[in-house]
C-alpha atoms as a PDB file:
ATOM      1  CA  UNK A   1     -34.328 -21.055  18.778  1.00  0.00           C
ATOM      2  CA  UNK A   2     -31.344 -21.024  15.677  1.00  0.00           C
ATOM      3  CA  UNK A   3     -29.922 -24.719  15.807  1.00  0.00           C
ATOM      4  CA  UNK A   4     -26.375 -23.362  16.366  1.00  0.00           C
ATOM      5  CA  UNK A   5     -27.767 -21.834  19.887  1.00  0.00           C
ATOM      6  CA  UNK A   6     -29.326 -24.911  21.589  1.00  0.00           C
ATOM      7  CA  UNK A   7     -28.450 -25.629  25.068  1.00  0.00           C
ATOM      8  CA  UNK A   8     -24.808 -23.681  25.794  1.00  0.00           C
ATOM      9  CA  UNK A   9     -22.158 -23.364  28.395  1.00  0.00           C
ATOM     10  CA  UNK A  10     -23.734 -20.281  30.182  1.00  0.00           C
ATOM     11  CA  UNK A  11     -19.684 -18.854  30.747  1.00  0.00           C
ATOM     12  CA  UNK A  12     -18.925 -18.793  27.391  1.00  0.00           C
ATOM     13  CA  UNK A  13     -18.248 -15.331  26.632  1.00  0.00           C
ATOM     14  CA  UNK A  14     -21.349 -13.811  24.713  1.00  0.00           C
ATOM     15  CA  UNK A  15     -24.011 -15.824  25.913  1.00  0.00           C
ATOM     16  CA  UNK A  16     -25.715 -13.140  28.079  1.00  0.00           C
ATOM     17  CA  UNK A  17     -26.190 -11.162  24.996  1.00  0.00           C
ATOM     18  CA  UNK A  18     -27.466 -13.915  23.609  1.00  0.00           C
ATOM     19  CA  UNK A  19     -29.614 -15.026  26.308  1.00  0.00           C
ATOM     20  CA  UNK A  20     -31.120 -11.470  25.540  1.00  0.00           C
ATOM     21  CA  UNK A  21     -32.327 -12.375  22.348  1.00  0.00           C
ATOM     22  CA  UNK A  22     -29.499 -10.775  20.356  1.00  0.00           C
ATOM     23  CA  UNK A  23     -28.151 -13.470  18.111  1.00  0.00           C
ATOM     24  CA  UNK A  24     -29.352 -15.660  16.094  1.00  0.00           C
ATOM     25  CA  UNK A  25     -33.167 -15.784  17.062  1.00  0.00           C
ATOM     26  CA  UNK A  26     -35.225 -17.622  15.451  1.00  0.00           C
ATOM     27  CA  UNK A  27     -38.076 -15.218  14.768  1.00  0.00           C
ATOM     28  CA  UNK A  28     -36.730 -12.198  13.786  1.00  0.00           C
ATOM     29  CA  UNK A  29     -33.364  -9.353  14.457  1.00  0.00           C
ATOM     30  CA  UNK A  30     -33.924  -7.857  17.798  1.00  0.00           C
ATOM     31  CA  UNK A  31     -32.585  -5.150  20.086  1.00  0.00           C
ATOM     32  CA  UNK A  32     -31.243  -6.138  23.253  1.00  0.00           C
ATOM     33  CA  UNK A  33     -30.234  -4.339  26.699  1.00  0.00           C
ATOM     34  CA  UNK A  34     -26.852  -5.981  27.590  1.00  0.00           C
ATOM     35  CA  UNK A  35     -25.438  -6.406  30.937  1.00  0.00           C
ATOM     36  CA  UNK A  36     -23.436  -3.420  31.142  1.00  0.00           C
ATOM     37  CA  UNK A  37     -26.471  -1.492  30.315  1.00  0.00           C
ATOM     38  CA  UNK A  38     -26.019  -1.077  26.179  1.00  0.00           C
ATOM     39  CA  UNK A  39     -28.188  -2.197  23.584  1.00  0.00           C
ATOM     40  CA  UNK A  40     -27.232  -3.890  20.481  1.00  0.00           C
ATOM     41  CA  UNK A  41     -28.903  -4.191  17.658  1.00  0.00           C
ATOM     42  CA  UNK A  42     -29.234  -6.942  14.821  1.00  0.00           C
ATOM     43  CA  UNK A  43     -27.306  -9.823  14.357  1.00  0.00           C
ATOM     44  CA  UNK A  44     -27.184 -13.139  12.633  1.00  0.00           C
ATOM     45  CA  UNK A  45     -24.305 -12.199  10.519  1.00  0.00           C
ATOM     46  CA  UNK A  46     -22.046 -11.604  13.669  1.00  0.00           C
ATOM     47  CA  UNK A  47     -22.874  -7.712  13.410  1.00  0.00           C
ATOM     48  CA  UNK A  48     -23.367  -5.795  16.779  1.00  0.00           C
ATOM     49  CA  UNK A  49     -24.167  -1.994  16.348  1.00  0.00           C
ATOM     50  CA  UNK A  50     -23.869  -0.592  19.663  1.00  0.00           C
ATOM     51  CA  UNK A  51     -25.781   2.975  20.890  1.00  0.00           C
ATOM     52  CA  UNK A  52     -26.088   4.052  24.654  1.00  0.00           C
ATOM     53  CA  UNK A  53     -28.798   3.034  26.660  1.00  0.00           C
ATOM     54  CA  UNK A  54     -29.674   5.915  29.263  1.00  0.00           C
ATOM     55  CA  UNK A  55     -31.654   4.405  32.372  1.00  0.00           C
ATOM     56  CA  UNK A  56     -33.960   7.369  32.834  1.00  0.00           C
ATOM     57  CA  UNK A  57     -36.851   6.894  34.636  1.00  0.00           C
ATOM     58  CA  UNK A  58     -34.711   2.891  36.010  1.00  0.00           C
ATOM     59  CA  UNK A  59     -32.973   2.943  39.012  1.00  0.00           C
ATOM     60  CA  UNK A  60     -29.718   1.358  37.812  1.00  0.00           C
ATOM     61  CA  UNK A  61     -29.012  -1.938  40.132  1.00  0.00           C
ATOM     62  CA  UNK A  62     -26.379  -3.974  40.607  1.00  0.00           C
ATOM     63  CA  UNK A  63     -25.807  -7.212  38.403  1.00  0.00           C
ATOM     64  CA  UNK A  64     -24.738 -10.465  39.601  1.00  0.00           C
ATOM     65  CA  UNK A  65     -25.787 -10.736  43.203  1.00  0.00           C
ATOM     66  CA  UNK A  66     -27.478  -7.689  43.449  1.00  0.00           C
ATOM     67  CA  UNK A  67     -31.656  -7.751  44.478  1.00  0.00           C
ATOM     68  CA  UNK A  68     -33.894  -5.387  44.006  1.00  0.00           C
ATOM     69  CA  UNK A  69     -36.539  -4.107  46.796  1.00  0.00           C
ATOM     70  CA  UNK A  70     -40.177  -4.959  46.718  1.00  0.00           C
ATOM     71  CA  UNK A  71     -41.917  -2.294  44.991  1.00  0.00           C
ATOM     72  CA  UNK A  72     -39.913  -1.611  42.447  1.00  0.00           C
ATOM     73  CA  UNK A  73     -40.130  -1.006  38.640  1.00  0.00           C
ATOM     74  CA  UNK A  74     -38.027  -3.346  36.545  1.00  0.00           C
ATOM     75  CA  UNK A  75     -38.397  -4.556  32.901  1.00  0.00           C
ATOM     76  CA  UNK A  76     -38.892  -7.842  32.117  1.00  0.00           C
ATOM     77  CA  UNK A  77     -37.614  -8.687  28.262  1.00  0.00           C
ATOM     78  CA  UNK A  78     -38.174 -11.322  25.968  1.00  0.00           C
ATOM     79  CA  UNK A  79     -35.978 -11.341  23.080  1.00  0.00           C
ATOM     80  CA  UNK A  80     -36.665  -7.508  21.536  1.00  0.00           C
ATOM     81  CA  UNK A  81     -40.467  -7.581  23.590  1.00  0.00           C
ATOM     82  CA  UNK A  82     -40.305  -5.061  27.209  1.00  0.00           C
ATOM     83  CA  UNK A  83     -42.537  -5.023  29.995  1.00  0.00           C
ATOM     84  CA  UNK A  84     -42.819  -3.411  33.081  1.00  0.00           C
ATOM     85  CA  UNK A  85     -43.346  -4.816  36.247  1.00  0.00           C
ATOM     86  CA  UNK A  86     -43.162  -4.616  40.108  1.00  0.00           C
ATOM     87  CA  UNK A  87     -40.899  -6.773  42.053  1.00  0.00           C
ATOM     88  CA  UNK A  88     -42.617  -8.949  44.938  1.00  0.00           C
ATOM     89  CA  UNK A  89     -40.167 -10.280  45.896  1.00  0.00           C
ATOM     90  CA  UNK A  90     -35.993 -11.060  45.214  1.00  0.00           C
ATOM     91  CA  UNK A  91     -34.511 -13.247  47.604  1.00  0.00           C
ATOM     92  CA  UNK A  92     -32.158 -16.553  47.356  1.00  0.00           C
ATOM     93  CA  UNK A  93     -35.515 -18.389  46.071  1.00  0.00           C
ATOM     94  CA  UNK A  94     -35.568 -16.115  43.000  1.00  0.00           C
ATOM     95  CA  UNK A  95     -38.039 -13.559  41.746  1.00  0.00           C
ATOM     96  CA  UNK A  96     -41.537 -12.682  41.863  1.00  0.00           C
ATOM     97  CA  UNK A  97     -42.796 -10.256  39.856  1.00  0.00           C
ATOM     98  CA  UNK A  98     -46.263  -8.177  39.578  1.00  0.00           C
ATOM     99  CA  UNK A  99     -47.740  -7.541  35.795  1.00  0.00           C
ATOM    100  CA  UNK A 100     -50.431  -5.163  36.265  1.00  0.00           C
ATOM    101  CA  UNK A 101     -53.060  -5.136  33.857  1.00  0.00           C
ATOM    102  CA  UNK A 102     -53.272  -1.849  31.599  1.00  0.00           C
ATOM    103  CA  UNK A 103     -49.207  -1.878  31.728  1.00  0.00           C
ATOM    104  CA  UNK A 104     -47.703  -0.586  28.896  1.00  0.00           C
ATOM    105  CA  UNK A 105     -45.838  -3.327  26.874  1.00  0.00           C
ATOM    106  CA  UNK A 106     -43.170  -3.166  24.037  1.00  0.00           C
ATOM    107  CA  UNK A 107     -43.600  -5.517  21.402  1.00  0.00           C
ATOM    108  CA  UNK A 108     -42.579  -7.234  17.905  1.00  0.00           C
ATOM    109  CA  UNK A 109     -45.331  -7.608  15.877  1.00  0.00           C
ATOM    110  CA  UNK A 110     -45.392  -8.423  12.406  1.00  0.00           C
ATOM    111  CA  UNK A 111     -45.122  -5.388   9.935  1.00  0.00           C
ATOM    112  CA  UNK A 112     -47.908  -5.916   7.241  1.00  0.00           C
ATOM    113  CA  UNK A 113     -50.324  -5.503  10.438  1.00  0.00           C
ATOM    114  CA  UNK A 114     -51.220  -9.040  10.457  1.00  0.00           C
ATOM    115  CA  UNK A 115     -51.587 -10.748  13.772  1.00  0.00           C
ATOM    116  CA  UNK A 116     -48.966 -12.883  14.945  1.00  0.00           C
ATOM    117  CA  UNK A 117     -51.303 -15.780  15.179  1.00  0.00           C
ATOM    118  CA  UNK A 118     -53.432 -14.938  12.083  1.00  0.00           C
ATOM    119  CA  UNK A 119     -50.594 -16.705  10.837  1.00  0.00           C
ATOM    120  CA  UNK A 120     -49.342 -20.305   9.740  1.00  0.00           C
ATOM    121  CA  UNK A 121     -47.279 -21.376  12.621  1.00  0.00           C
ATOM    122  CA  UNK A 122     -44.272 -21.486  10.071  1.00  0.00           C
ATOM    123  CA  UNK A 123     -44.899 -17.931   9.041  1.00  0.00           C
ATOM    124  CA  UNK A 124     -44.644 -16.364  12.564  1.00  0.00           C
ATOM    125  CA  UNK A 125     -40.779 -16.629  12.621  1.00  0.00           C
ATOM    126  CA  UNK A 126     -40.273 -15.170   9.050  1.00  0.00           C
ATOM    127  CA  UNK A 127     -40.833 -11.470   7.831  1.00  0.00           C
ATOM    128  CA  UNK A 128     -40.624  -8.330   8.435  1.00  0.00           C
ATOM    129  CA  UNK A 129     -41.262  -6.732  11.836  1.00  0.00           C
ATOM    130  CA  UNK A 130     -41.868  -3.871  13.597  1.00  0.00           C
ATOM    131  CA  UNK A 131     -42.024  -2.436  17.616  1.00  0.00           C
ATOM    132  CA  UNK A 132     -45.510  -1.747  18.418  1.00  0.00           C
ATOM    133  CA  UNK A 133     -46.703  -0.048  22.516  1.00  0.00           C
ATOM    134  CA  UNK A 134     -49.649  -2.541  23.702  1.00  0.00           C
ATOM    135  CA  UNK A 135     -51.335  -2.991  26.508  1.00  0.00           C
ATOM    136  CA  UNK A 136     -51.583  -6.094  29.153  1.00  0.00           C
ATOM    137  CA  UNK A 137     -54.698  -7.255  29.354  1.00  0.00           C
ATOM    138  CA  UNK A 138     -57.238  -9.165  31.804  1.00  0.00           C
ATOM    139  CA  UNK A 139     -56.888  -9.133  35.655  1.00  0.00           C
ATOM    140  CA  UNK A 140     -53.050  -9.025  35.459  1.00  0.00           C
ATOM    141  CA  UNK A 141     -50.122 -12.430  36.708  1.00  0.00           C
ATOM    142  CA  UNK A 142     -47.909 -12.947  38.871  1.00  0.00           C
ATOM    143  CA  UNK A 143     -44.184 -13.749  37.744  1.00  0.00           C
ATOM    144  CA  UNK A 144     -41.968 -15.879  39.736  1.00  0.00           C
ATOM    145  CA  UNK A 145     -38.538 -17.571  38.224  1.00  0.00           C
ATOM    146  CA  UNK A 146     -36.548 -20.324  40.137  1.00  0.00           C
ATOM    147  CA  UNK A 147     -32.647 -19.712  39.773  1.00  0.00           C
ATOM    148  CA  UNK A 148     -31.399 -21.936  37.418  1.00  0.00           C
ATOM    149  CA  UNK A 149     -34.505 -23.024  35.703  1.00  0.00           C
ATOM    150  CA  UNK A 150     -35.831 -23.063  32.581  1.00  0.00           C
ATOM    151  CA  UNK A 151     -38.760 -21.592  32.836  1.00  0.00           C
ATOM    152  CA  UNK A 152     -40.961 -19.125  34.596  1.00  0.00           C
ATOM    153  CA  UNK A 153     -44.526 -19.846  35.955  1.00  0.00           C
ATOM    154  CA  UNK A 154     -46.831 -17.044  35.432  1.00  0.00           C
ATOM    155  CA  UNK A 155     -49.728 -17.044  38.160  1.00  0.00           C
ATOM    156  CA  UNK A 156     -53.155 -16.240  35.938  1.00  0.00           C
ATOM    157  CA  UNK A 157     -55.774 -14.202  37.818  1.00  0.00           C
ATOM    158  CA  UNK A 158     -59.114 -13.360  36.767  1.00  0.00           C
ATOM    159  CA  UNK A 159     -61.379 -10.522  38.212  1.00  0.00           C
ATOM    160  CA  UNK A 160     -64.486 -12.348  38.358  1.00  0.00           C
ATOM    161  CA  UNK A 161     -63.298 -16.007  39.568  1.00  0.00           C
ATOM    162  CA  UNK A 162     -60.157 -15.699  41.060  1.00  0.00           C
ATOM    163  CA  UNK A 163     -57.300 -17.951  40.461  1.00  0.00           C
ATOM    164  CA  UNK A 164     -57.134 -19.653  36.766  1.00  0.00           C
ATOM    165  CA  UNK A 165     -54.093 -21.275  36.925  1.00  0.00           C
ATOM    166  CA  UNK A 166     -50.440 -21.386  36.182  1.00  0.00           C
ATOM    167  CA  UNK A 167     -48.106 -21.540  32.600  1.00  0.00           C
ATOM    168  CA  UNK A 168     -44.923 -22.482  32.761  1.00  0.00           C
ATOM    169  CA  UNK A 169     -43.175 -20.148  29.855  1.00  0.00           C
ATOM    170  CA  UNK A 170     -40.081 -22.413  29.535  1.00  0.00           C
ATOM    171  CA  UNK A 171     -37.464 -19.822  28.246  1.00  0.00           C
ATOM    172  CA  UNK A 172     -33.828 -19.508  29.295  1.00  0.00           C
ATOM    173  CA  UNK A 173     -33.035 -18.958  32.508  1.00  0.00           C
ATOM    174  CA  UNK A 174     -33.319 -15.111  33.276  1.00  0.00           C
ATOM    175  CA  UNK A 175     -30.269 -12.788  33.008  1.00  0.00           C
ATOM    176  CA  UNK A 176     -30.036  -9.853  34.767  1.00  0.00           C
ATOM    177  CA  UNK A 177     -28.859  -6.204  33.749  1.00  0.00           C
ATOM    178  CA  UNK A 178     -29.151  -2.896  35.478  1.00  0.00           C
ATOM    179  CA  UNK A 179     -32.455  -2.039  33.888  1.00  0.00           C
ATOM    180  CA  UNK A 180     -34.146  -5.826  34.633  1.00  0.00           C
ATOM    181  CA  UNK A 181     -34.390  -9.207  33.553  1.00  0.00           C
ATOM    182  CA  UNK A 182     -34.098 -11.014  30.211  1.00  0.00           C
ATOM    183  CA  UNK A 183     -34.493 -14.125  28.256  1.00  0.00           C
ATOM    184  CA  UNK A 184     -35.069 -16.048  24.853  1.00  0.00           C
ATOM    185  CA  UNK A 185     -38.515 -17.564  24.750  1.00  0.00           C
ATOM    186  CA  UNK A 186     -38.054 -21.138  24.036  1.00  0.00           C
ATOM    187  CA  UNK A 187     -42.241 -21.619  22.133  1.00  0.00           C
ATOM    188  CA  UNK A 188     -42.817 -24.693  23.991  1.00  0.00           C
ATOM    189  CA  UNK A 189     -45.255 -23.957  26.884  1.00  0.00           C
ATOM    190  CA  UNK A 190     -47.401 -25.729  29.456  1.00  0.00           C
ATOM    191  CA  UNK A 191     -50.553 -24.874  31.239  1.00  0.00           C
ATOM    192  CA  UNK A 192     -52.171 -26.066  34.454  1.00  0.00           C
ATOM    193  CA  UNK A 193     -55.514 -24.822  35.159  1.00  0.00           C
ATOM    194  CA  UNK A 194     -56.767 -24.438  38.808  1.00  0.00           C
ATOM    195  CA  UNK A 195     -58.289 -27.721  38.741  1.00  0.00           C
ATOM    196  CA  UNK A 196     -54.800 -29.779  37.690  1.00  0.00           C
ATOM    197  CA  UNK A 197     -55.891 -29.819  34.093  1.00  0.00           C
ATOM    198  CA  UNK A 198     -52.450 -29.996  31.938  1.00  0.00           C
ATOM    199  CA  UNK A 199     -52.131 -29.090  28.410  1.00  0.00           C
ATOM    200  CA  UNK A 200     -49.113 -28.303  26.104  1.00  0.00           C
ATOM    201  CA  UNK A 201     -49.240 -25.128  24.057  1.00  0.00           C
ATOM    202  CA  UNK A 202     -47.580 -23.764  20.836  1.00  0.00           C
ATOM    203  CA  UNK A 203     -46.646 -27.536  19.861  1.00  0.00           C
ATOM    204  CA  UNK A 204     -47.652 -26.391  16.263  1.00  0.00           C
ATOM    205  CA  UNK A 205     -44.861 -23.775  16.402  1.00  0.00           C
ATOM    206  CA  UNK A 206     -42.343 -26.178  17.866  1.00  0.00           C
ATOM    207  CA  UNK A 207     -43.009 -28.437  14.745  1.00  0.00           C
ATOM    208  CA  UNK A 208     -42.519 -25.460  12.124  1.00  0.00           C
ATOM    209  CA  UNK A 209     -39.365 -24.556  14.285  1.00  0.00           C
ATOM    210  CA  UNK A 210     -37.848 -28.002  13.590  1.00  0.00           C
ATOM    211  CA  UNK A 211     -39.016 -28.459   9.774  1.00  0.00           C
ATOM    212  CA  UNK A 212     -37.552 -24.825   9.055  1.00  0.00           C
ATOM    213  CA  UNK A 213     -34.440 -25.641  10.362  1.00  0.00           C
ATOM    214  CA  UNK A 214     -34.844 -23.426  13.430  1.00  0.00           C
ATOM    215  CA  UNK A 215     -34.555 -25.494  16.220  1.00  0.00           C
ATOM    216  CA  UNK A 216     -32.459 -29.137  16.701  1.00  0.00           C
ATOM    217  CA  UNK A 217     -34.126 -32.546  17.713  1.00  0.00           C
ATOM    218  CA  UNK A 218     -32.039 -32.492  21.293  1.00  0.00           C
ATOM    219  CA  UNK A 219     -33.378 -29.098  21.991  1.00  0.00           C
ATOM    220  CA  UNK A 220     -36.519 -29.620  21.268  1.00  0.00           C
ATOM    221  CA  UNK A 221     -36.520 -32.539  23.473  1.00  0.00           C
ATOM    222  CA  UNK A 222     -34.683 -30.486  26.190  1.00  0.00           C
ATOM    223  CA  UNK A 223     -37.516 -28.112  26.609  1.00  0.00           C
ATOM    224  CA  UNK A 224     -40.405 -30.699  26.463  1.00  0.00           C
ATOM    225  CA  UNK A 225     -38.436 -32.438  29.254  1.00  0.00           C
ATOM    226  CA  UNK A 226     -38.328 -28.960  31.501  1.00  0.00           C
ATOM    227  CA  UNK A 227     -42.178 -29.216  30.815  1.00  0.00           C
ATOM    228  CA  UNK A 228     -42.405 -32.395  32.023  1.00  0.00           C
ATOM    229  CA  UNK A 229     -40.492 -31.385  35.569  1.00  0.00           C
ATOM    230  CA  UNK A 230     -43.297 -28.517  35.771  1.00  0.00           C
ATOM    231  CA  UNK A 231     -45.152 -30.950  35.155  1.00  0.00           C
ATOM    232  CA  UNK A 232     -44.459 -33.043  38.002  1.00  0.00           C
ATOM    233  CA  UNK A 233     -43.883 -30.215  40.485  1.00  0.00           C
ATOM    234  CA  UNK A 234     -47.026 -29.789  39.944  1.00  0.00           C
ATOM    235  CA  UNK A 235     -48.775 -33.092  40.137  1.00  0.00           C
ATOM    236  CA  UNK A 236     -46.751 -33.295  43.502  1.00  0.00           C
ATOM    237  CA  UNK A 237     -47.638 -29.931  45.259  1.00  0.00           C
ATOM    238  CA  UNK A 238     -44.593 -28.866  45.350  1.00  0.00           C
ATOM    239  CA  UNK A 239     -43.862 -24.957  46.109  1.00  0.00           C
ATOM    240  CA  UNK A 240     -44.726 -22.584  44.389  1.00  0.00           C
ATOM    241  CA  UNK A 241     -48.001 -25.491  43.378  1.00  0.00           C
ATOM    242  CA  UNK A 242     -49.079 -25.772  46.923  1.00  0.00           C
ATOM    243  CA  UNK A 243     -51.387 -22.625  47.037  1.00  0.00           C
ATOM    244  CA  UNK A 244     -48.763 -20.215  49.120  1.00  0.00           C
ATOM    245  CA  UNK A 245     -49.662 -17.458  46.314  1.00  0.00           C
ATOM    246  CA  UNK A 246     -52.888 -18.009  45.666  1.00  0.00           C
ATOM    247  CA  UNK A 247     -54.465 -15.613  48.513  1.00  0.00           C
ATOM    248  CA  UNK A 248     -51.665 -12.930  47.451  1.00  0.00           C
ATOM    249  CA  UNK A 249     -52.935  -9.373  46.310  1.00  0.00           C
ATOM    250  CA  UNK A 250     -51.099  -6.294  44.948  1.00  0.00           C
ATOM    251  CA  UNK A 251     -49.989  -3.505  47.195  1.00  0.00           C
ATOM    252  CA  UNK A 252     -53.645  -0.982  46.043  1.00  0.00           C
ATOM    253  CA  UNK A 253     -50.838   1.810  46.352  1.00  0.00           C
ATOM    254  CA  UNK A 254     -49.110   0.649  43.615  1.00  0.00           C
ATOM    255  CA  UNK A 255     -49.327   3.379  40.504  1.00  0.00           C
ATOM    256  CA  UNK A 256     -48.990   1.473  36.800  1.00  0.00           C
ATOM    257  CA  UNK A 257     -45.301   1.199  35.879  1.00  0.00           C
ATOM    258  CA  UNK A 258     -44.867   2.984  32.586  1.00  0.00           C
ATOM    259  CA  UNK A 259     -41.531   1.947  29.884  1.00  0.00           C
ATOM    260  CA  UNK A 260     -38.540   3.867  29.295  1.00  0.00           C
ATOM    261  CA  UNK A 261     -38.871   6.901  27.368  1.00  0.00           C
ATOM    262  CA  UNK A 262     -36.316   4.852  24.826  1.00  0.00           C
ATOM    263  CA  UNK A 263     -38.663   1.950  24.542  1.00  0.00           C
ATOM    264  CA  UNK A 264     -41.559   3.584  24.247  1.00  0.00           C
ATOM    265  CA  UNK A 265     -39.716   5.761  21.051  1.00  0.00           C
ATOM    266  CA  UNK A 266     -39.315   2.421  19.686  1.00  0.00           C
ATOM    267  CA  UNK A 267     -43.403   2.292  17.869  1.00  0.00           C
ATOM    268  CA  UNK A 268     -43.641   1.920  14.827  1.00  0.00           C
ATOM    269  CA  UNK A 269     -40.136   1.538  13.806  1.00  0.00           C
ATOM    270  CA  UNK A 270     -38.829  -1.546  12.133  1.00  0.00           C
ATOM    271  CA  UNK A 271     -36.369  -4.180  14.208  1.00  0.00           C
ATOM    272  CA  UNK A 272     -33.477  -4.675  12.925  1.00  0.00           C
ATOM    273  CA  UNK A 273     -32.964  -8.086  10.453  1.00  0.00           C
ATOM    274  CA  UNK A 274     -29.208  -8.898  11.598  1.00  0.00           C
ATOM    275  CA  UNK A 275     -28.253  -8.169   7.355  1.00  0.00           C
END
């Protein structure tokens, strides 16, 4: 994250475009669905290019207070990156989330065809990129976010074994528009294996994210302290650590969300650099 975003009063006018990825990431220009259900494109010199975002195949919702119903399709967006997924469940305790595996994803990838981690860790936020359609792999997670936090913990499922255990993205706190949820990733991550087993990843990123210039001290130590709480929660039991999910399976009459005929037109063309 740019140092001039850090940790920010989340009324100030512009932040939930921000907290959309649309200014000043750190790893490249995005596109971003705003609240009012527009995208805008590119912007670390203050430019916003605005162009209609048509729902589609989305049942619009309402923002603010507004939950959706289990079953349904939202996205779930990380700074220019779109996914899919099923709401669980959206109640005062916040959201859980179904990512099936197979689901088709929307992603920034470098543009010279290079994996992102074939890279240097410094080299991952610079250069060109471009949207490429993936696919989720493996046996598919579970999403849930806690209102307010800064983080999500992703539930990791494996065919063969069961449960492998939970990372804690630590992100933004989620934002929500008519078409889903969205956030800035904030590279810092944690990961607690079934057996309790904690280990921090992407620390090599969050080092190249300071010497670049990216990312201040105070943030920095912001999100290793979130971490920390997971941490913690964890060590402790506490809910959602005290195995209520771990016996929960997807409805089997669930059919594979697909993304928005505008997303998915997004392949192979280049994101926007914000110039």
């Amino acid at each position: 994250m740019p140092a001039e975003v850090g940790h920010r009063d989340r009324s100030e006018p512009g932040f939930a475009l921000e907290a959309c990825g649309v200014r000043g990431c750190a790893r490249f220009g995005v596109t971003g669905v705003t609240p009012d259900g527009g995208r805008v494109s590119g912007v670390a010199g203050g430019r916003r290019d605005r162009e209609p975002f048509s729902a589609v195949t989305w049942q619009p919702r309402a923002v603010g207070d507004g939950r959706w119903t289990p079953g349904e399709v939202i996205l779930w967006c990380y700074e220019g990156d779109a996914v899919p997924v099923r709401v669980v469940r959206d109640d005062a305790d916040g959201l859980v989330a179904w990512l099936a595996p197979g689901t088709p994803r929307l992603a920034v990838v470098p543009a010279d065809g290079r994996g992102l981690r074939d890279r240097p860790p410094a080299e991952r936020f610079t250069g060109p990129r471009r949207y490429d359609v993936t696919t989720w792999t493996g046996a598919g997670i579970l999403r849930l976010e806690r209102p307010g936090r800064e983080h999500s913990l992703w539930l990791f499922r494996d065919a063969a074994t069961g449960v492998r255990g939970w990372y804690a993205n630590l992100e933004d706190p989620l934002r929500r528009s008519e078409v889903g949820v969205h956030t800035r990733d904030h590279v810092l991550d944690v990961w607690i294996d079934a057996t309790g087993f904690t280990l921090w990843k992407d620390e090599d990123e969050m080092a190249a994210l300071l010497e670049l210039g990216l990312c201040t001290p105070d943030h920095a130590a912001a999100v290793r302290a979130e971490g920390e709480r997971v941490i913690a929660e964890a060590e402790r039991g506490d809910p959602p650590f005290d195995g209520s999910w771990l016996d929960w399976d997807p409805d089997p009459a669930w059919e594979l969300p697909t993304l928005p005929a505008e997303k998915a037109a997004l392949h192979g063309t280049s994101v926007p650099d914000g110039t």
